[in-house]
PDB file of N, CA and C in Angstrom:
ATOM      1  N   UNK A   1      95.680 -30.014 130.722  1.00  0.00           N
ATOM      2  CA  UNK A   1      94.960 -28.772 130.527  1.00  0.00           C
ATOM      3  C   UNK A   1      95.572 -27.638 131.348  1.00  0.00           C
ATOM      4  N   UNK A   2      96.077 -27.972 132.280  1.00  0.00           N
ATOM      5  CA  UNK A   2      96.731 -27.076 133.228  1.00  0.00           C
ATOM      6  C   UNK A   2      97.817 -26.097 132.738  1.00  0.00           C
ATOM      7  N   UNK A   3      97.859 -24.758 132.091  1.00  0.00           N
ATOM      8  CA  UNK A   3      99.183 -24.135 131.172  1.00  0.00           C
ATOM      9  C   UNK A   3      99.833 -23.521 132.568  1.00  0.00           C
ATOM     10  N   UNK A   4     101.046 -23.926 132.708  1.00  0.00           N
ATOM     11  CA  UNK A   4     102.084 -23.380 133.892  1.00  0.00           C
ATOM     12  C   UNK A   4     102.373 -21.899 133.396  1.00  0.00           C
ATOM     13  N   UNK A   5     102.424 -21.260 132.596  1.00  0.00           N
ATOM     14  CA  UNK A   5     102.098 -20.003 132.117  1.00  0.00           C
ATOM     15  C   UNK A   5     101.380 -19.002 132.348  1.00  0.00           C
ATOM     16  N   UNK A   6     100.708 -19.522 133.231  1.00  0.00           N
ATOM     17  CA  UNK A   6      99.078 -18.969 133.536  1.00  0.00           C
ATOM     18  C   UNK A   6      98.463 -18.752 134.987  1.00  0.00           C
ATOM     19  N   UNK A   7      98.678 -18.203 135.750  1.00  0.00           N
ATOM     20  CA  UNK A   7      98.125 -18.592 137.401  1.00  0.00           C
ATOM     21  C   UNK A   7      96.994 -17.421 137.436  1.00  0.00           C
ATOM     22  N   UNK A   8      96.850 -17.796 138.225  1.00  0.00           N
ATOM     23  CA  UNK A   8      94.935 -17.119 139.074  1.00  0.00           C
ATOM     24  C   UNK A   8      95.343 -15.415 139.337  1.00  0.00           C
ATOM     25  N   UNK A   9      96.879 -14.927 140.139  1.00  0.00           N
ATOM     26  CA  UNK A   9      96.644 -14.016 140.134  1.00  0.00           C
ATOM     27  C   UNK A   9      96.868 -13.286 138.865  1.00  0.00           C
ATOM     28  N   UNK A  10      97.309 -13.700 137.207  1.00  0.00           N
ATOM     29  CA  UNK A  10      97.564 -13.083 136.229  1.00  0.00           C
ATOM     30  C   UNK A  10      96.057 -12.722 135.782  1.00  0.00           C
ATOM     31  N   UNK A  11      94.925 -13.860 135.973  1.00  0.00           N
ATOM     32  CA  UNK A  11      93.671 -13.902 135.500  1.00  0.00           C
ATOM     33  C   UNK A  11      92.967 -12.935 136.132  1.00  0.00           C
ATOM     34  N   UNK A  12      92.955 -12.862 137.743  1.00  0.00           N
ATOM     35  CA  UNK A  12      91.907 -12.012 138.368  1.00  0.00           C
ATOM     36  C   UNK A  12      92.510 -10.264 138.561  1.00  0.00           C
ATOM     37  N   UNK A  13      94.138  -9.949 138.196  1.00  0.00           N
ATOM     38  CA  UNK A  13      94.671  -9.148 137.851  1.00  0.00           C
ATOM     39  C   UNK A  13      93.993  -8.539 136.176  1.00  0.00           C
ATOM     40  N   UNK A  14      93.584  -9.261 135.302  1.00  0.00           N
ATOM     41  CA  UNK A  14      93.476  -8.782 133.843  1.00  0.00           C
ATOM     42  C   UNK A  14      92.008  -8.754 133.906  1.00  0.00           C
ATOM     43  N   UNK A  15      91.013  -9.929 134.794  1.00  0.00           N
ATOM     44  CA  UNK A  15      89.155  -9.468 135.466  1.00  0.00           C
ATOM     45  C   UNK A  15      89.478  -8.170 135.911  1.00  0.00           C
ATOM     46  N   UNK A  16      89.922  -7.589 137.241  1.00  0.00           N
ATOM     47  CA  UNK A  16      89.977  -6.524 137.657  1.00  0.00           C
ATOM     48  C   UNK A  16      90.287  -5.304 136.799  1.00  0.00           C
ATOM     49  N   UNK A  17      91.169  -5.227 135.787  1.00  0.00           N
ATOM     50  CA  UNK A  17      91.306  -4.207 134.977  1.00  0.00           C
ATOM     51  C   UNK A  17      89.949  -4.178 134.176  1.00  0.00           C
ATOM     52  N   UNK A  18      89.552  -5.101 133.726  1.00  0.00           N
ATOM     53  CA  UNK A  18      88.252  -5.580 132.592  1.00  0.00           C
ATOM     54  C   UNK A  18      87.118  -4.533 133.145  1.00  0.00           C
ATOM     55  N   UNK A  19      86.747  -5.523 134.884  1.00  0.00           N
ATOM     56  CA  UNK A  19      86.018  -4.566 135.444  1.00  0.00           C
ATOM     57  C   UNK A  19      85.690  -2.847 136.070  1.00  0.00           C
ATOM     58  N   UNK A  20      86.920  -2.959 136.407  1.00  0.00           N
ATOM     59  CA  UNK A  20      87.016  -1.422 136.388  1.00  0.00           C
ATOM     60  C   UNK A  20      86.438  -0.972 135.034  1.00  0.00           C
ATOM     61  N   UNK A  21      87.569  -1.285 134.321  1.00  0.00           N
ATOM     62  CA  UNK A  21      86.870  -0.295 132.929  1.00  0.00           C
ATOM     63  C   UNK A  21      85.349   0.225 132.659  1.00  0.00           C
ATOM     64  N   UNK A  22      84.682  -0.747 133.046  1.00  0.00           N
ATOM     65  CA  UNK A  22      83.275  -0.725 132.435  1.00  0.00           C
ATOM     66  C   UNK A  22      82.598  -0.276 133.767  1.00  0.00           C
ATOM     67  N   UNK A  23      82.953  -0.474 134.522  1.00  0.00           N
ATOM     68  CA  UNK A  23      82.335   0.341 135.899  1.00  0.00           C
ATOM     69  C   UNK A  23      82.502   2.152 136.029  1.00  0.00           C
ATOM     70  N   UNK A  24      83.994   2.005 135.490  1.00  0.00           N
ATOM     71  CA  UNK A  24      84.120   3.713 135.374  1.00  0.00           C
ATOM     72  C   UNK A  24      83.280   3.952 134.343  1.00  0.00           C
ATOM     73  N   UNK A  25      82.819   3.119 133.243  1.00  0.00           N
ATOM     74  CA  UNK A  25      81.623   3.863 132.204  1.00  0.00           C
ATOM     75  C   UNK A  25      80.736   3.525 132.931  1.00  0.00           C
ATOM     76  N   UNK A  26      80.319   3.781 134.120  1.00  0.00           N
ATOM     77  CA  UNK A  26      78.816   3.692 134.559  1.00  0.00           C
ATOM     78  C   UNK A  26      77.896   2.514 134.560  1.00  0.00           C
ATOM     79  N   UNK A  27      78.825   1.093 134.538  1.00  0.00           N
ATOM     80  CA  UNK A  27      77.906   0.061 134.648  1.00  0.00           C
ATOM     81  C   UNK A  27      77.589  -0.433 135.921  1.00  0.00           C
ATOM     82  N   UNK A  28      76.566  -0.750 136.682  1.00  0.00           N
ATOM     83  CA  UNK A  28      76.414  -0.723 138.168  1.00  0.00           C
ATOM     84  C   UNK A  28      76.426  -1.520 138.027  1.00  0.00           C
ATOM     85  N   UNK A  29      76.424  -3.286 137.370  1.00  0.00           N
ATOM     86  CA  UNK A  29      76.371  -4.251 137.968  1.00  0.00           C
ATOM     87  C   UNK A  29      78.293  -4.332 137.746  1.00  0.00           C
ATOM     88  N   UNK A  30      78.974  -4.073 137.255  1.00  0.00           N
ATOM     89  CA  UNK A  30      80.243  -3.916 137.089  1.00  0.00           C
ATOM     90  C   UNK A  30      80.750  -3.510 138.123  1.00  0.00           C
ATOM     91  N   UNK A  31      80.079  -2.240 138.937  1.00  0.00           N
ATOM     92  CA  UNK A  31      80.650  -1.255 139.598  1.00  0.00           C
ATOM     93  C   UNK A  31      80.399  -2.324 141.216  1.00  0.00           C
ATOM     94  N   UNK A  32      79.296  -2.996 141.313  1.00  0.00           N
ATOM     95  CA  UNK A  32      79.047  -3.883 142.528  1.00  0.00           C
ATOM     96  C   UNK A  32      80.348  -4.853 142.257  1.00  0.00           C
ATOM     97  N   UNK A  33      80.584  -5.123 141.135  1.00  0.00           N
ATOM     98  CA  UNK A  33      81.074  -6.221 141.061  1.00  0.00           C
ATOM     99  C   UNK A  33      82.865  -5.983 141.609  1.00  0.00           C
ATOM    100  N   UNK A  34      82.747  -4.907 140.903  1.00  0.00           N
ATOM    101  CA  UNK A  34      84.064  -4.283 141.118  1.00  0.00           C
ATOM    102  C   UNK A  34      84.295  -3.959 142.667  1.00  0.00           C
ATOM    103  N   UNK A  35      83.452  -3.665 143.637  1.00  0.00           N
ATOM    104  CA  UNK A  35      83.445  -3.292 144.696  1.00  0.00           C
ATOM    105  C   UNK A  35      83.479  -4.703 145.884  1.00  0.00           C
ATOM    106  N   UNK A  36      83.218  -6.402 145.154  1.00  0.00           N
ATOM    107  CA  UNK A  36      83.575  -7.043 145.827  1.00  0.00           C
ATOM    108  C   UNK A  36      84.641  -7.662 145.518  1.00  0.00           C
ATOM    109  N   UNK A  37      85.468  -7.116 144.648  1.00  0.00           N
ATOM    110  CA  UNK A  37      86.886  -7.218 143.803  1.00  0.00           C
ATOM    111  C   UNK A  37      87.494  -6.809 145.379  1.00  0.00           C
ATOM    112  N   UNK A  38      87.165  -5.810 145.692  1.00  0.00           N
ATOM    113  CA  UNK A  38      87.765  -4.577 146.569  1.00  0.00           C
ATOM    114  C   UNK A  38      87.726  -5.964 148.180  1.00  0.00           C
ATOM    115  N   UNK A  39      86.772  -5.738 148.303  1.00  0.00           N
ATOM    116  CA  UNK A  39      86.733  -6.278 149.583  1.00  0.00           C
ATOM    117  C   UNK A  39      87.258  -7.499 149.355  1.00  0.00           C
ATOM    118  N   UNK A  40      87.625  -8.683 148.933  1.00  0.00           N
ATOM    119  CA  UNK A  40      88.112  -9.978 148.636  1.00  0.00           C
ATOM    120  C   UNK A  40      89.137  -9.864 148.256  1.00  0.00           C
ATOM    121  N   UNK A  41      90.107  -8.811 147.692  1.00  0.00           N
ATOM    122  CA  UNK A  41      91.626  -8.363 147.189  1.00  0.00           C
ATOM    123  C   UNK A  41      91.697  -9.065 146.367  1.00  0.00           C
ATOM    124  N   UNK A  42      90.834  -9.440 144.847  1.00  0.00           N
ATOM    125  CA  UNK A  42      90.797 -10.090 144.146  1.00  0.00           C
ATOM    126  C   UNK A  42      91.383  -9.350 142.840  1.00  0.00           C
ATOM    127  N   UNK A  43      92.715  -9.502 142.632  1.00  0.00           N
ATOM    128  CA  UNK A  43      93.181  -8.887 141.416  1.00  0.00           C
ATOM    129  C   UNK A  43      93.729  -7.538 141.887  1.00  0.00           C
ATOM    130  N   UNK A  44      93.666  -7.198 142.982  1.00  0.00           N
ATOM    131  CA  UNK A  44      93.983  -5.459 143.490  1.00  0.00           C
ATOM    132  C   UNK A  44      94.221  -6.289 145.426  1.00  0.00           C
ATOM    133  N   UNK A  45      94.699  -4.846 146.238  1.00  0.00           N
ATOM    134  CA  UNK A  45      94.731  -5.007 147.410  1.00  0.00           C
ATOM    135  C   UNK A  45      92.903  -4.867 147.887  1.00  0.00           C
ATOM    136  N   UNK A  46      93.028  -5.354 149.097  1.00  0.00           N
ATOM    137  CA  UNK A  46      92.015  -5.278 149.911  1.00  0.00           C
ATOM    138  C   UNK A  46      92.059  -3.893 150.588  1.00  0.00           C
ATOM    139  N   UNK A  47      90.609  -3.305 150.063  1.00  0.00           N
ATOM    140  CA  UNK A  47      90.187  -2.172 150.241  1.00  0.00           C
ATOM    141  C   UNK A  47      88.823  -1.337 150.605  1.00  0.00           C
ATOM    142  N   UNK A  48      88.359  -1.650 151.611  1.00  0.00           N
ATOM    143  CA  UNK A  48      87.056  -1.514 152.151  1.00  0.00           C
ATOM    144  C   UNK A  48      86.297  -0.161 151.696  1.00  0.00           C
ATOM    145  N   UNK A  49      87.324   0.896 151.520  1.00  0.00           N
ATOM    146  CA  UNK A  49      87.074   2.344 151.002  1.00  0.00           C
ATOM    147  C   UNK A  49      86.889   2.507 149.716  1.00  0.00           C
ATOM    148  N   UNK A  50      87.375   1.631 148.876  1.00  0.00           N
ATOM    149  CA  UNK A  50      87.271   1.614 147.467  1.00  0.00           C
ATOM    150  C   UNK A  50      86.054   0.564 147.378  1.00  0.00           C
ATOM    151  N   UNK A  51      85.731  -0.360 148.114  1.00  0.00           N
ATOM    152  CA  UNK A  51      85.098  -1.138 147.734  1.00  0.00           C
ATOM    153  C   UNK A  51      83.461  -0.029 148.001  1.00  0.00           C
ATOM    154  N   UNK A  52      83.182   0.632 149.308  1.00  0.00           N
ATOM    155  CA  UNK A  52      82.273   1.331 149.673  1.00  0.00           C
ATOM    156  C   UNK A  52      82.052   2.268 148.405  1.00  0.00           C
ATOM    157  N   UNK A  53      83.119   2.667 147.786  1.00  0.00           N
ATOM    158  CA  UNK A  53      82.731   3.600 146.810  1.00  0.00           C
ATOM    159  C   UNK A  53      81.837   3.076 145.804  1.00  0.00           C
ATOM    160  N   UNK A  54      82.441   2.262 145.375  1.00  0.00           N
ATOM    161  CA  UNK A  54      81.751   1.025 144.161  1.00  0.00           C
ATOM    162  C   UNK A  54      80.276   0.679 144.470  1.00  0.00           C
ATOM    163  N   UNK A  55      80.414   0.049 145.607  1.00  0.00           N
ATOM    164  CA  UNK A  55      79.207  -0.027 146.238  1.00  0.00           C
ATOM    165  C   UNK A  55      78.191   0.851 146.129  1.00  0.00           C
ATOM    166  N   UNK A  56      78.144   2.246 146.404  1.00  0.00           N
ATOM    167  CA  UNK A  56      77.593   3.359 146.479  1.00  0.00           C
ATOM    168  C   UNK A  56      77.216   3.718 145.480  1.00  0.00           C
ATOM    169  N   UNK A  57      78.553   3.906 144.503  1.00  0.00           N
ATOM    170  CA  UNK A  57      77.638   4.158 142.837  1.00  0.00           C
ATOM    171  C   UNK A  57      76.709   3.300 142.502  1.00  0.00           C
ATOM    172  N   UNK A  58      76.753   1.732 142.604  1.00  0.00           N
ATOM    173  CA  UNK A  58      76.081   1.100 141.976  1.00  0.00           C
ATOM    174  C   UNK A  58      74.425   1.307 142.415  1.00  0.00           C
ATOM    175  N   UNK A  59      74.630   1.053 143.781  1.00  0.00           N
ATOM    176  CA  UNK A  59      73.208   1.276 145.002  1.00  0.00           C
ATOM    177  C   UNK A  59      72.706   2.593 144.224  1.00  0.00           C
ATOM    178  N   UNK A  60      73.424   3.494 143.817  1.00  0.00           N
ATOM    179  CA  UNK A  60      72.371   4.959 143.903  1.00  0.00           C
ATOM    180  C   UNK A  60      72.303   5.079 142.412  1.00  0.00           C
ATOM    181  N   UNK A  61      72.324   3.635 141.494  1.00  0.00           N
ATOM    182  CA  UNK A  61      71.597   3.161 140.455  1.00  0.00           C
ATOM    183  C   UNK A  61      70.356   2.352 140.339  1.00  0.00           C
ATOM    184  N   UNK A  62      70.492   1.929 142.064  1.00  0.00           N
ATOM    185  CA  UNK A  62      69.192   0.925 142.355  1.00  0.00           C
ATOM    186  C   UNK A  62      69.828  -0.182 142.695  1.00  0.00           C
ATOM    187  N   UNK A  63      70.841  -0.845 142.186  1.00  0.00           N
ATOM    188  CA  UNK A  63      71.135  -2.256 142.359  1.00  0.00           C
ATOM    189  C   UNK A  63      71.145  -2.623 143.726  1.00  0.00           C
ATOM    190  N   UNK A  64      70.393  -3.388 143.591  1.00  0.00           N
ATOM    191  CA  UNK A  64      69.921  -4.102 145.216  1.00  0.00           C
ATOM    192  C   UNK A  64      71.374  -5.112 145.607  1.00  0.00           C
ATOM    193  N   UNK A  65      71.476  -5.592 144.838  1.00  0.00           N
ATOM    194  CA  UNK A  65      72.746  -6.661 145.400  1.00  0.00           C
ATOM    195  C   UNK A  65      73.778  -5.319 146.321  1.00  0.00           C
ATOM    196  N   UNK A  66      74.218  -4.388 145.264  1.00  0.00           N
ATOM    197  CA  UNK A  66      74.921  -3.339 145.971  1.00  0.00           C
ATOM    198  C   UNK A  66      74.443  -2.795 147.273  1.00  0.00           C
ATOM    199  N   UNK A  67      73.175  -2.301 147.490  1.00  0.00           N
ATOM    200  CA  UNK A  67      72.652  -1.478 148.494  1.00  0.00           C
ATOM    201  C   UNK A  67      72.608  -2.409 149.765  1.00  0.00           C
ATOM    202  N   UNK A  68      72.517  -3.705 149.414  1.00  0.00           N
ATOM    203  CA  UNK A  68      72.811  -4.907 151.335  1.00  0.00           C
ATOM    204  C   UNK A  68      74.081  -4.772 150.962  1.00  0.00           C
ATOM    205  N   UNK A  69      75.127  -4.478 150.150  1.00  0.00           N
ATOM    206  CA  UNK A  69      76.283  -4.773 150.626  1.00  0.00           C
ATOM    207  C   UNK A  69      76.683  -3.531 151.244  1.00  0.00           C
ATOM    208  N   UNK A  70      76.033  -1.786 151.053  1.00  0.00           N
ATOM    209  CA  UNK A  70      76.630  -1.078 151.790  1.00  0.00           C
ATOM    210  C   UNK A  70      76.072  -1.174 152.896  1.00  0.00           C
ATOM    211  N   UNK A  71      74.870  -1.908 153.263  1.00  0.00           N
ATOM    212  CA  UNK A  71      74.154  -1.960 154.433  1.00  0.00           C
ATOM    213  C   UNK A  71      75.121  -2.722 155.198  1.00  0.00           C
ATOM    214  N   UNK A  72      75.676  -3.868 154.569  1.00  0.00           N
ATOM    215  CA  UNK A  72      76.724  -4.293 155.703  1.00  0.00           C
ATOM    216  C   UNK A  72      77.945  -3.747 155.684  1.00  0.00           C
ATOM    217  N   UNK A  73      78.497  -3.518 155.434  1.00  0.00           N
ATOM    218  CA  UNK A  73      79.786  -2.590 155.407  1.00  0.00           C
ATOM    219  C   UNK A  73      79.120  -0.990 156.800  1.00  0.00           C
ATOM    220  N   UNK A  74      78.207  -1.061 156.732  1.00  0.00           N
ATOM    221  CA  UNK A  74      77.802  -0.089 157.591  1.00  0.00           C
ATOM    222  C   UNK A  74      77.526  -0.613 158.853  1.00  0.00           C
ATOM    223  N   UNK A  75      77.271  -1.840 159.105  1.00  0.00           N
ATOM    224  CA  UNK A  75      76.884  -2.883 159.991  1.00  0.00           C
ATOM    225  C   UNK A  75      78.413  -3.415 160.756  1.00  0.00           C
ATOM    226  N   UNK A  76      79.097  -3.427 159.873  1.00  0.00           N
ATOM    227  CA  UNK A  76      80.586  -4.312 160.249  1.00  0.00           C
ATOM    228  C   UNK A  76      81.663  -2.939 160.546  1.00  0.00           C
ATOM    229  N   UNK A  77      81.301  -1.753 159.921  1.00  0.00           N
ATOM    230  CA  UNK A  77      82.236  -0.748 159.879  1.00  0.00           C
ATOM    231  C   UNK A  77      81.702   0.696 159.422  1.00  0.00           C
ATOM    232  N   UNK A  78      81.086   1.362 161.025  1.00  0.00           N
ATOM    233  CA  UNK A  78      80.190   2.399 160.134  1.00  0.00           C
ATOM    234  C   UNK A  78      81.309   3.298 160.365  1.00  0.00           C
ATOM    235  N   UNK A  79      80.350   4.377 159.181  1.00  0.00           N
ATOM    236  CA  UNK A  79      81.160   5.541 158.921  1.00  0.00           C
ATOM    237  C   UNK A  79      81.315   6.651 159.595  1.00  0.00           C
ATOM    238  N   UNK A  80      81.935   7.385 160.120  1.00  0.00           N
ATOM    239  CA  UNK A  80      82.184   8.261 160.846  1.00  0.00           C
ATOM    240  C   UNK A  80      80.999   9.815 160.581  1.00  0.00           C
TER     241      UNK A  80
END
């Protein structure tokens, strides 16, 4: 089952484009999702500033999963 053709970073490289997309149309669970893309360098570099952004849109849609994650990001690395 294993295709040598195929590795993890081609997959979470072509998730990450997926997600973005639909996050830039305004989907907040996309946009959280996309924002722990960010922090985990999953498919993109590791990016705490991009990830806060993501974060932020989604939170000031309501999404609770988002809003503890800017709570910690504020906890681990507040903002100036």
């Amino acid at each position: 089952m294993n295709n040598p053709d195929i590795n993890l970073s081609t997959i979470l490289s072509d998730v990450f484009k997926k997600t973005s997309k639909k996050a830039e149309q305004g989907n907040a669970d996309e946009q959280f999702h996309l924002g722990i893309m960010y922090v985990m360098g999953h498919g993109t570099d590791r990016d705490f500033t991009q990830a806060r952004l993501w974060f932020e849109k989604a939170a000031n849609q309501d999404n609770s999963l988002a809003k503890t994650a800017v709570a910690y990001l504020d906890k681990i690395s507040p903002v100036a």
